[in-house]
Protein backbone atom coordinates (compact mmCIF):
# COMPACT_ATOMS: atom_id res chain seq x y z
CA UNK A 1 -6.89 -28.17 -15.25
CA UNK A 2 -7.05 -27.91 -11.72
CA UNK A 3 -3.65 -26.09 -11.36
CA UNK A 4 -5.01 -23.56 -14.04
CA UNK A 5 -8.01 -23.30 -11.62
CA UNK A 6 -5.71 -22.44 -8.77
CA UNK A 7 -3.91 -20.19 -10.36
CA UNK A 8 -6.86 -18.37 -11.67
CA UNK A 9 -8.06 -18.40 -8.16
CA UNK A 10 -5.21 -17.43 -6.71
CA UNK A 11 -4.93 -14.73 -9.35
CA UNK A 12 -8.54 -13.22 -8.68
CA UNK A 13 -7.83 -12.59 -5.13
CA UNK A 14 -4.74 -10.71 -5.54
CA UNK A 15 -6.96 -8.20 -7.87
CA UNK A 16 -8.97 -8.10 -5.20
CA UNK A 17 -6.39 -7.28 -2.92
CA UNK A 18 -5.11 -4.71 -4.82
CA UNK A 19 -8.37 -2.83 -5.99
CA UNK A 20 -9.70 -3.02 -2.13
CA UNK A 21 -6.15 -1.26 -0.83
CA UNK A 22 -5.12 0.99 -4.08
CA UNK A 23 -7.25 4.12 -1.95
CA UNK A 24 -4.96 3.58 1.18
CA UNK A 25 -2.35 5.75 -0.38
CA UNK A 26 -4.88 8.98 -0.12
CA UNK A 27 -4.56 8.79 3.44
CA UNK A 28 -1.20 10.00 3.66
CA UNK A 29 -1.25 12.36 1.02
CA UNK A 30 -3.04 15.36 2.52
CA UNK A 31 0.17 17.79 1.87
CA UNK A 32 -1.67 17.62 -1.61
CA UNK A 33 -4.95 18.91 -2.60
CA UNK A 34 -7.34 15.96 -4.25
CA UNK A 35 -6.12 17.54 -8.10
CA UNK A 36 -2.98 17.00 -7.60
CA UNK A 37 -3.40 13.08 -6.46
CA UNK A 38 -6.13 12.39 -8.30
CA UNK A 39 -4.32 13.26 -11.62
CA UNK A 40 -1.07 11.93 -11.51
CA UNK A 41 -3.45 8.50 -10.44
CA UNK A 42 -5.53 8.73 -13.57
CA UNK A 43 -2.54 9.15 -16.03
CA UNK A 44 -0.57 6.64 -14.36
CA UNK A 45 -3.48 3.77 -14.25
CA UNK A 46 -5.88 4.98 -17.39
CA UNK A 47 -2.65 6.24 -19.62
CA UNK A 48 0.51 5.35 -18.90
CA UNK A 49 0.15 1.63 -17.40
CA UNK A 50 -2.47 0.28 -20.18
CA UNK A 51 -0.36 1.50 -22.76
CA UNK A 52 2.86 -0.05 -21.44
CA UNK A 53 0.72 -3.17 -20.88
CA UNK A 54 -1.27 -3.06 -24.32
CA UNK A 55 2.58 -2.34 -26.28
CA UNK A 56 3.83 -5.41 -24.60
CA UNK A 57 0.87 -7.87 -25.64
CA UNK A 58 -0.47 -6.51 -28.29
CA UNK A 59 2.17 -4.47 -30.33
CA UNK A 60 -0.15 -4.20 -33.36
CA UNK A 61 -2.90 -3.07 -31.52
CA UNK A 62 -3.95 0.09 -33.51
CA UNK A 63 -4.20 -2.11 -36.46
CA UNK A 64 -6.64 -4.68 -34.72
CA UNK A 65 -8.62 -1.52 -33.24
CA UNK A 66 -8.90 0.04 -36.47
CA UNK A 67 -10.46 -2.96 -38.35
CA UNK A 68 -12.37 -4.00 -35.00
CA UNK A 69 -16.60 -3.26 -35.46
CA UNK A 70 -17.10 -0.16 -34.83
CA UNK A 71 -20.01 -0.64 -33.08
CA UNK A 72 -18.12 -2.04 -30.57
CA UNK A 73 -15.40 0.46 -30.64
CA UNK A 74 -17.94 3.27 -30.14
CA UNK A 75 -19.51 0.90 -27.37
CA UNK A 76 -16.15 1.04 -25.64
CA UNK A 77 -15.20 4.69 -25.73
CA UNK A 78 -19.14 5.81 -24.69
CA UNK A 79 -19.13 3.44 -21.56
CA UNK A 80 -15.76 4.20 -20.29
CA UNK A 81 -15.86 8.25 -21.01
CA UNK A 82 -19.33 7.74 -18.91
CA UNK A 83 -17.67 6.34 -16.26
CA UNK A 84 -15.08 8.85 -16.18
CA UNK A 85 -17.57 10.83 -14.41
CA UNK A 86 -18.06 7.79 -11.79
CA UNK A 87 -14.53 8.02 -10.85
CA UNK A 88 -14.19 11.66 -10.12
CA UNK A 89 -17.20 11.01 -8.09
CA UNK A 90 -15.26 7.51 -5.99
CA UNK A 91 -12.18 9.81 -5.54
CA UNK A 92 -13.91 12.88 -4.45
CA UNK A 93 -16.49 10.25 -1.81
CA UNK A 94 -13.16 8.39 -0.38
CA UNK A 95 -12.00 12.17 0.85
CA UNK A 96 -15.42 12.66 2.29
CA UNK A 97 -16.02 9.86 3.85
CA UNK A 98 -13.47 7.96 4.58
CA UNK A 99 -12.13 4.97 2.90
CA UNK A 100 -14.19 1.99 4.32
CA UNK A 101 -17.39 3.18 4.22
CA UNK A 102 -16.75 4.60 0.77
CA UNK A 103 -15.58 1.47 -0.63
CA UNK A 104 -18.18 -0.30 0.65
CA UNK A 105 -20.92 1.94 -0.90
CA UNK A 106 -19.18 1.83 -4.22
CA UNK A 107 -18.96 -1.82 -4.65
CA UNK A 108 -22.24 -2.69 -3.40
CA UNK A 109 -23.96 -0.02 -5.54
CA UNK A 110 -21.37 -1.35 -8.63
CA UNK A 111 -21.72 -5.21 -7.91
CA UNK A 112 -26.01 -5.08 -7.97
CA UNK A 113 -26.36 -2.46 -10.71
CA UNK A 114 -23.90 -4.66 -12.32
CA UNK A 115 -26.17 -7.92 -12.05
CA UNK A 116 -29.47 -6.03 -12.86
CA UNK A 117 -28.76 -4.05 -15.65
CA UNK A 118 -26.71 -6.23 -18.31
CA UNK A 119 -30.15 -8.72 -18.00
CA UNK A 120 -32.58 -6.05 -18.33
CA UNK A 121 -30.84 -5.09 -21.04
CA UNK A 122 -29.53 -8.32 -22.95
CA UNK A 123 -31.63 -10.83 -21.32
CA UNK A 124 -34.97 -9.27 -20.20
CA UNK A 125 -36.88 -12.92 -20.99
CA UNK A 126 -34.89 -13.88 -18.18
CA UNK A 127 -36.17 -11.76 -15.37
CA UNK A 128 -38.89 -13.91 -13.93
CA UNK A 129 -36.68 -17.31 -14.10
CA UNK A 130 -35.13 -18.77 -11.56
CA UNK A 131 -31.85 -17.20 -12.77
CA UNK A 132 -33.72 -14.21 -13.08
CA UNK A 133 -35.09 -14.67 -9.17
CA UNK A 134 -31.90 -14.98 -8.02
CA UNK A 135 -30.40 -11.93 -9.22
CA UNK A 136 -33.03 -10.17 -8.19
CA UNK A 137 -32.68 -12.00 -4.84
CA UNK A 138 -29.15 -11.15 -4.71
CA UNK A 139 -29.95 -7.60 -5.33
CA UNK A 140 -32.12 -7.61 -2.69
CA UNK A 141 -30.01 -8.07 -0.01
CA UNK A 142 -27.14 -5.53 -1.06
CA UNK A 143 -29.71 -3.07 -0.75
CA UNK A 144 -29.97 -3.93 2.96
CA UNK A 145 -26.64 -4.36 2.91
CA UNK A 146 -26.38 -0.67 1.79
CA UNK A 147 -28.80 0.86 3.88
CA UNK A 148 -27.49 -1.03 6.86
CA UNK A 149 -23.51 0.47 6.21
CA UNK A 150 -25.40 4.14 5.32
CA UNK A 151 -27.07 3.88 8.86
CA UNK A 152 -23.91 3.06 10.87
CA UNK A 153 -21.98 6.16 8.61
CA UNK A 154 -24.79 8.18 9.88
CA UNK A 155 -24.23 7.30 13.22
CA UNK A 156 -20.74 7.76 13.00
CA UNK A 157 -21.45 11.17 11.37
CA UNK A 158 -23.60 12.09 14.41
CA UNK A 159 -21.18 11.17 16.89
CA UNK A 160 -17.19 12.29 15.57
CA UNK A 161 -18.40 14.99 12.98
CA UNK A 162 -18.14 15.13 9.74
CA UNK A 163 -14.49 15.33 9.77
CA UNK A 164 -13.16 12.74 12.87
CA UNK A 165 -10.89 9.87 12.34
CA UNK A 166 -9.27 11.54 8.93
CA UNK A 167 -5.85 11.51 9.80
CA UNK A 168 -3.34 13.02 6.44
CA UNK A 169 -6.35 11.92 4.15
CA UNK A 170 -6.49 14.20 0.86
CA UNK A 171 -9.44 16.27 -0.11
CA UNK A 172 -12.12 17.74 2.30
CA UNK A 173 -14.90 16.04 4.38
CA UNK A 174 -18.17 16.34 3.08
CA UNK A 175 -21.31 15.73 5.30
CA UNK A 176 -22.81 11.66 4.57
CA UNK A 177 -25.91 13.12 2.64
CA UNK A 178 -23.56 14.67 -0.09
CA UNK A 179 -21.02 12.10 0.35
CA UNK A 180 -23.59 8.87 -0.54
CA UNK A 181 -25.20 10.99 -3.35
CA UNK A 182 -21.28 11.07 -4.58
CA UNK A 183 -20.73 7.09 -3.96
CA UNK A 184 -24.11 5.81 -5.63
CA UNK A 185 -23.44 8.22 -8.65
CA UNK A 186 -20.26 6.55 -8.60
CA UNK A 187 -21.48 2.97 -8.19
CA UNK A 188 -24.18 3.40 -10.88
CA UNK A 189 -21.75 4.64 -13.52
CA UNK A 190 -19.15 1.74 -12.67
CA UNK A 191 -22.16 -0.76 -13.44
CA UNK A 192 -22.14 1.09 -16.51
CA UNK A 193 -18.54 0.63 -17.22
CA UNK A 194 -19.29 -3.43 -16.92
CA UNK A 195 -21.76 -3.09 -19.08
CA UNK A 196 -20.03 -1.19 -21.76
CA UNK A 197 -17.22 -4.26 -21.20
CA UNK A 198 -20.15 -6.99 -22.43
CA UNK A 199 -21.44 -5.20 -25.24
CA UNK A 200 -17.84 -4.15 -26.29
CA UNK A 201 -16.59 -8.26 -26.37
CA UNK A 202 -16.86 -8.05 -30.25
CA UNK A 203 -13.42 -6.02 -29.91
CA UNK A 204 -11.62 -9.22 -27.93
CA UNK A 205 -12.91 -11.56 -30.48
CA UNK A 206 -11.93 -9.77 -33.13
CA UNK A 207 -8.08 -9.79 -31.68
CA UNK A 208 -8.73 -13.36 -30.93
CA UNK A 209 -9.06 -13.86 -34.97
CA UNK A 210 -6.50 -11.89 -35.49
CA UNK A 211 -4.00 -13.80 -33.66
CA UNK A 212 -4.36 -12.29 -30.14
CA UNK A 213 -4.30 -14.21 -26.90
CA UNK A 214 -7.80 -13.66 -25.01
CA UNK A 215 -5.50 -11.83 -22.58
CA UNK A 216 -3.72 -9.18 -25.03
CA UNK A 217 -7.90 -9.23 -26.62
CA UNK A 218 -9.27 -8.33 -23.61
CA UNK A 219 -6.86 -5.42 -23.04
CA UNK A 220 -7.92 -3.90 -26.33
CA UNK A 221 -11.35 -2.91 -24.58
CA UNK A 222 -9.49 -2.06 -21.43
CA UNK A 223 -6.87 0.64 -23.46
CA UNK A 224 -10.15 2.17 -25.14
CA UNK A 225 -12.79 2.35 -21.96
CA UNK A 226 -9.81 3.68 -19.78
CA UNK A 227 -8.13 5.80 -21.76
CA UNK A 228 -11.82 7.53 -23.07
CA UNK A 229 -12.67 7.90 -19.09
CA UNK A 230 -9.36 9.98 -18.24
CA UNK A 231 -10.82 12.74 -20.42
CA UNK A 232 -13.54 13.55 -17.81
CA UNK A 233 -11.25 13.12 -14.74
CA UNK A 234 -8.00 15.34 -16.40
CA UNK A 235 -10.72 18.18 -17.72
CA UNK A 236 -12.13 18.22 -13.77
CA UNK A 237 -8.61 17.72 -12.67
CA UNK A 238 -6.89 20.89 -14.61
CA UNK A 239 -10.26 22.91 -14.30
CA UNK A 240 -9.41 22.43 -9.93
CA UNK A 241 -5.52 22.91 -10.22
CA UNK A 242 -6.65 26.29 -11.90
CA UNK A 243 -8.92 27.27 -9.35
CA UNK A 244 -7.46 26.52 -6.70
CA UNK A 245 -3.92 27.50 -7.64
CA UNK A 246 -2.71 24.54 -6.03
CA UNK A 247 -0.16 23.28 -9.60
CA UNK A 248 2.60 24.42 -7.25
CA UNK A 249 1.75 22.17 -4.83
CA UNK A 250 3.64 19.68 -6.94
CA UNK A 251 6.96 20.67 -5.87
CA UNK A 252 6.02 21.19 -2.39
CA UNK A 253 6.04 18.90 0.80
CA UNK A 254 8.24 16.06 -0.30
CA UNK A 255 7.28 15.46 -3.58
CA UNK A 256 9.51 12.62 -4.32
CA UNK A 257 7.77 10.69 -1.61
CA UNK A 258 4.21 12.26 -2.66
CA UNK A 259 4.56 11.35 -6.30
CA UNK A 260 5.61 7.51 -5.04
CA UNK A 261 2.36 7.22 -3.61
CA UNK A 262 0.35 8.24 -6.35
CA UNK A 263 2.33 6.34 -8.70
CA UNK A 264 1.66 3.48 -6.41
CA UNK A 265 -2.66 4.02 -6.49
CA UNK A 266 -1.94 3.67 -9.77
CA UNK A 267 -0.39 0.43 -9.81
CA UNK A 268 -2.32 -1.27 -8.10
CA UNK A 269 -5.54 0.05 -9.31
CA UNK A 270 -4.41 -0.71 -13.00
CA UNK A 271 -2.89 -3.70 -12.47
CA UNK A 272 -6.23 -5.31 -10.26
CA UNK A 273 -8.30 -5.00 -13.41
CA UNK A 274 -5.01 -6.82 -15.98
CA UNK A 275 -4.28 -9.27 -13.33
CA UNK A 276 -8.13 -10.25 -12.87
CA UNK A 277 -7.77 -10.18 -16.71
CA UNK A 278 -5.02 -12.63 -16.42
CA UNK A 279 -7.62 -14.88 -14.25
CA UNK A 280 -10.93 -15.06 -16.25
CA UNK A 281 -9.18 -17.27 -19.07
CA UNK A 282 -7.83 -19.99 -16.30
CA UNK A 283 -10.95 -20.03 -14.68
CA UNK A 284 -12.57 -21.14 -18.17
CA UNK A 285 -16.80 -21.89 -17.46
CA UNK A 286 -16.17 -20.72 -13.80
CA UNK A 287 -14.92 -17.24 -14.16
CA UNK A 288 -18.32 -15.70 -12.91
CA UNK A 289 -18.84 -18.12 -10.32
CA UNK A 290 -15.83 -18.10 -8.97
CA UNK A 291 -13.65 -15.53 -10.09
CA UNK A 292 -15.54 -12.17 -9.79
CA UNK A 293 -16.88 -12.16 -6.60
CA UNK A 294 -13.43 -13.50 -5.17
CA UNK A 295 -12.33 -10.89 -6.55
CA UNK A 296 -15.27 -8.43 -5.33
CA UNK A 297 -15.23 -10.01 -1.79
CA UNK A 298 -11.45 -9.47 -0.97
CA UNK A 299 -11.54 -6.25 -1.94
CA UNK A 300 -14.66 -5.05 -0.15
CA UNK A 301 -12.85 -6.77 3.23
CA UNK A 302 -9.91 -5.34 2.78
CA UNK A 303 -10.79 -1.78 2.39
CA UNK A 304 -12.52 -2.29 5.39
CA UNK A 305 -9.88 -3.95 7.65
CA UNK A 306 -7.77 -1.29 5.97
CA UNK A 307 -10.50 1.66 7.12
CA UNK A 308 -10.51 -0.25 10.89
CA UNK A 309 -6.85 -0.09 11.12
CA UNK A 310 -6.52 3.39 10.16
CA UNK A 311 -8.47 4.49 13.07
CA UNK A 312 -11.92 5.30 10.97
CA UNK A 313 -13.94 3.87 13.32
CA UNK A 314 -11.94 4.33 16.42
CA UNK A 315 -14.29 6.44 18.37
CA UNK A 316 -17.43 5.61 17.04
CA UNK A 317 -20.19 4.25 19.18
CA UNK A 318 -20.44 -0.18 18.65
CA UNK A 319 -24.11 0.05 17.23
CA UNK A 320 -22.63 2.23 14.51
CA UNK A 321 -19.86 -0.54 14.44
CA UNK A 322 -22.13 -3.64 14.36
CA UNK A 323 -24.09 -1.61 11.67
CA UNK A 324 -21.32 -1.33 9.56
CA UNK A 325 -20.39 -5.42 10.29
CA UNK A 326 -24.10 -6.75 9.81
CA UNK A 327 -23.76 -5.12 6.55
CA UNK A 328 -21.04 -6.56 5.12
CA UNK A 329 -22.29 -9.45 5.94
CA UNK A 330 -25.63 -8.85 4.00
CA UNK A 331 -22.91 -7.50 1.50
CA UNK A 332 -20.87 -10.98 1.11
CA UNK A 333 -24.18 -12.97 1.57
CA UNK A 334 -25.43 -10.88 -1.73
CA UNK A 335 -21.93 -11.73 -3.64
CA UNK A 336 -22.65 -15.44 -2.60
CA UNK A 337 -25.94 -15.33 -4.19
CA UNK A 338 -25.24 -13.10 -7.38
CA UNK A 339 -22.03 -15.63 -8.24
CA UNK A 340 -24.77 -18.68 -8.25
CA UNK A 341 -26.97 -16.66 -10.77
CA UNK A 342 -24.67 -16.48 -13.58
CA UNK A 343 -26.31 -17.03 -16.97
C-alpha cells in the first residue's frame, strides 16, 4: 500500500512537471508563426499520442465506445469540443504574455472554476456545509491570488512594454487587457473540460465491466474529449495558415529542429494528463487530496521558475516581482485548501 502511494505520488508530480514546462518549447520557436506550432502540437497530443496510447491499452476500444451510454459519450465529445476553444485561447495568451504569468492565470482560473462548478452542479445541497465553506474558502483566495499576479503583469506591462523580455517566443504580444480576457476564457473552459470528465465516468465504468483496467477506462474519455477538442483548434489553425500564407513556413528555418520541438509540447502535454492517469488508481481514496493538487502545484511552480529563468521578469521593477510571488503564494495556499475539501 504505501509503495503504491509513493508511486502514485511520485507519479503525480512528474505530470505536473511536465504540464507546467510543455509551453517552454514556444519560446524558441519564433522562426514559426503560432499556426504552424500550435498545429503540429494539437495533432501530436489530441490525435496522434492518445491513439497510440488508447491502441496499446485498450485495442478493442471502438467496441467498448460504441456500447458505452451514450449519454456519456455525448457528455464527452460536448465538453472536450468546448474546450477546444479554451486551448486556442491558452496558446494564443502564452504568446502574449509570456509563459509564467500565463500559466499562472490559466491554472488558477481552471483549478477554482474547477472546485465551484462540478458542486453547483452535482452537489448544490452541499454549498453551505462545511465542505461546501471550504471550497468556497479556497476559491476565495485564488481570486486574490489572481488579482494579485494580474497587478504585478500590469506593472510589468507599464514598465518593459507590451513586448519586453520575449526572446524567440512564437506568436505576437498582445497588451495584458486582451491577453487576461484570453487566459480566463481559457481557464473557464478548462473547468469545463473537468467537468465534462465527471459526468462522462459512466464511459470508464463501462470499460471497467468490460474487462478494462481503470487505466485503459479512463483513456476512453480522454481519446473522445481530446480528439472532439482538436476540431476547434485545426479549423482556427488552417483558417490562420491560409491567411497568413505562412504553410511554407514549414520547410523554412530548420525545420527538422522546429518540428522536434513541437513534437516535444506534445509529449509532454499528452503524456502529463496519461501519466496523472496512471496515478489516480495508486492513490486509491487519496487521489483528490493528494494527487491533484501535487500535480496542480508543481506545475504552476515550474512554469514560473521556468518564466524567471527565461528572463520574463528580468527588468521588471521588485513590487511587480513580489506581486507576482505573494500571489502564488495565495495561489498554493488556495490548492492547500481546495485538496482538504474533497467530497
Amino acid at each position: 500500500m504505501k509503495d503504491a502511494l509513493l508511486v502514485g505520488s511520485l507519479l503525480a508530480i512528474l505530470s505536473g512537471v511536465m504540464n507546467g514546462s510543455f509551453t517552454l518549447p514556444m519560446r524558441f520557436l519564433g522562426r514559426w508563426e503560432w499556426e504552424n506550432v500550435w498545429s503540429l502540437f494539437i495533432i501530436g497530443a489530441c490525435l496522434l499520442m492518445p491513439a497510440v496510447i488508447l491502441g496499446a491499452t485498450a485495442p478493442q476500444s471502438w467496441t467498448v465506445i460504441a456500447h458505452a451510454p451514450k449519454h456519456a459519450v455525448w457528455i464527452a465529445t460536448a465538453a472536450g469540443f468546448a474546450w477546444g476553444f479554451g486551448a486556442i485561447m491558452f496558446g494564443q495568451s502564452v504568446s502574449a504574455i509570456g509563459i509564467s504569468l500565463a500559466n499562472t492565470l490559466v491554472l488558477a482560473i481552471s483549478s477554482a472554476l474547477g472546485s465551484f462548478f462540478p458542486m453547483l452542479l452535482l452537489a448544490p445541497q452541499k454549498l453551505f456545509t462545511p465542505t461546501g465553506k471550504m471550497i468556497l474558502a479556497g476559491v476565495g483566495i485564488e481570486i486574490v491570488g489572481i488579482i494579485l499576479c494580474g497587478l504585478s503583469g500590469r506593472r510589468r506591462e507599464q514598465s518593459i512594454g507590451v513586448g519586453g523580455e520575449r526572446g524567440d517566443l512564437v506568436g505576437r504580444p498582445r497588451p495584458l487587457s486582451v491577453a487576461l480576457l484570453l487566459a480566463i476564457g481559457a481557464g473557464v473552459l478548462s473547468a469545463v473540460f473537468n467537468i465534462g470528465f465527471a459526468l462522462a465516468k459512466p464511459i470508464a465504468d463501462y470499460g471497467r465491466s468490460a474487462g478494462l483496467s481503470e487505466f485503459a477506462s479512463t483513456n476512453l474519455i480522454w481519446w473522445l474529449m481530446l480528439a472532439a477538442g482538436s476540431i476547434a483548434n485545426l479549423v482556427f489553425c488552417g483558417f490562420l495558415l491560409v491567411r497568413n500564407r505562412s504553410l511554407a513556413k514549414f520547410t523554412q528555418g530548420g525545420p527538422a529542429r522546429l518540428f522536434g520541438l513541437a513534437g516535444l509540447m506534445a509529449v509532454l502535454w499528452g503524456g502529463s494528463i496519461f501519466v496523472y492517469g496512471a496515478a489516480a488508481p495508486r492513490l486509491g481514496p487519496l487521489g483528490t487530496s493528494i494527487g491533484w493538487p501535487l500535480s496542480l502545484a508543481t506545475g504552476l511552480l515550474l512554469a514560473n521558475a521556468i518564466g524567471i529563468g527565461l528572463g520574463e521578469w528580468r527588468r521588471t521593477p521588485e513590487s511587480a516581482k513580489r506581486l507576482m510571488y505573494s500571489g502564488i503564494l495565495f495561489l498554493l495556499v488556495a490548492i492547500v485548501v481546495l485538496s482538504g475539501a474533497s467530497y
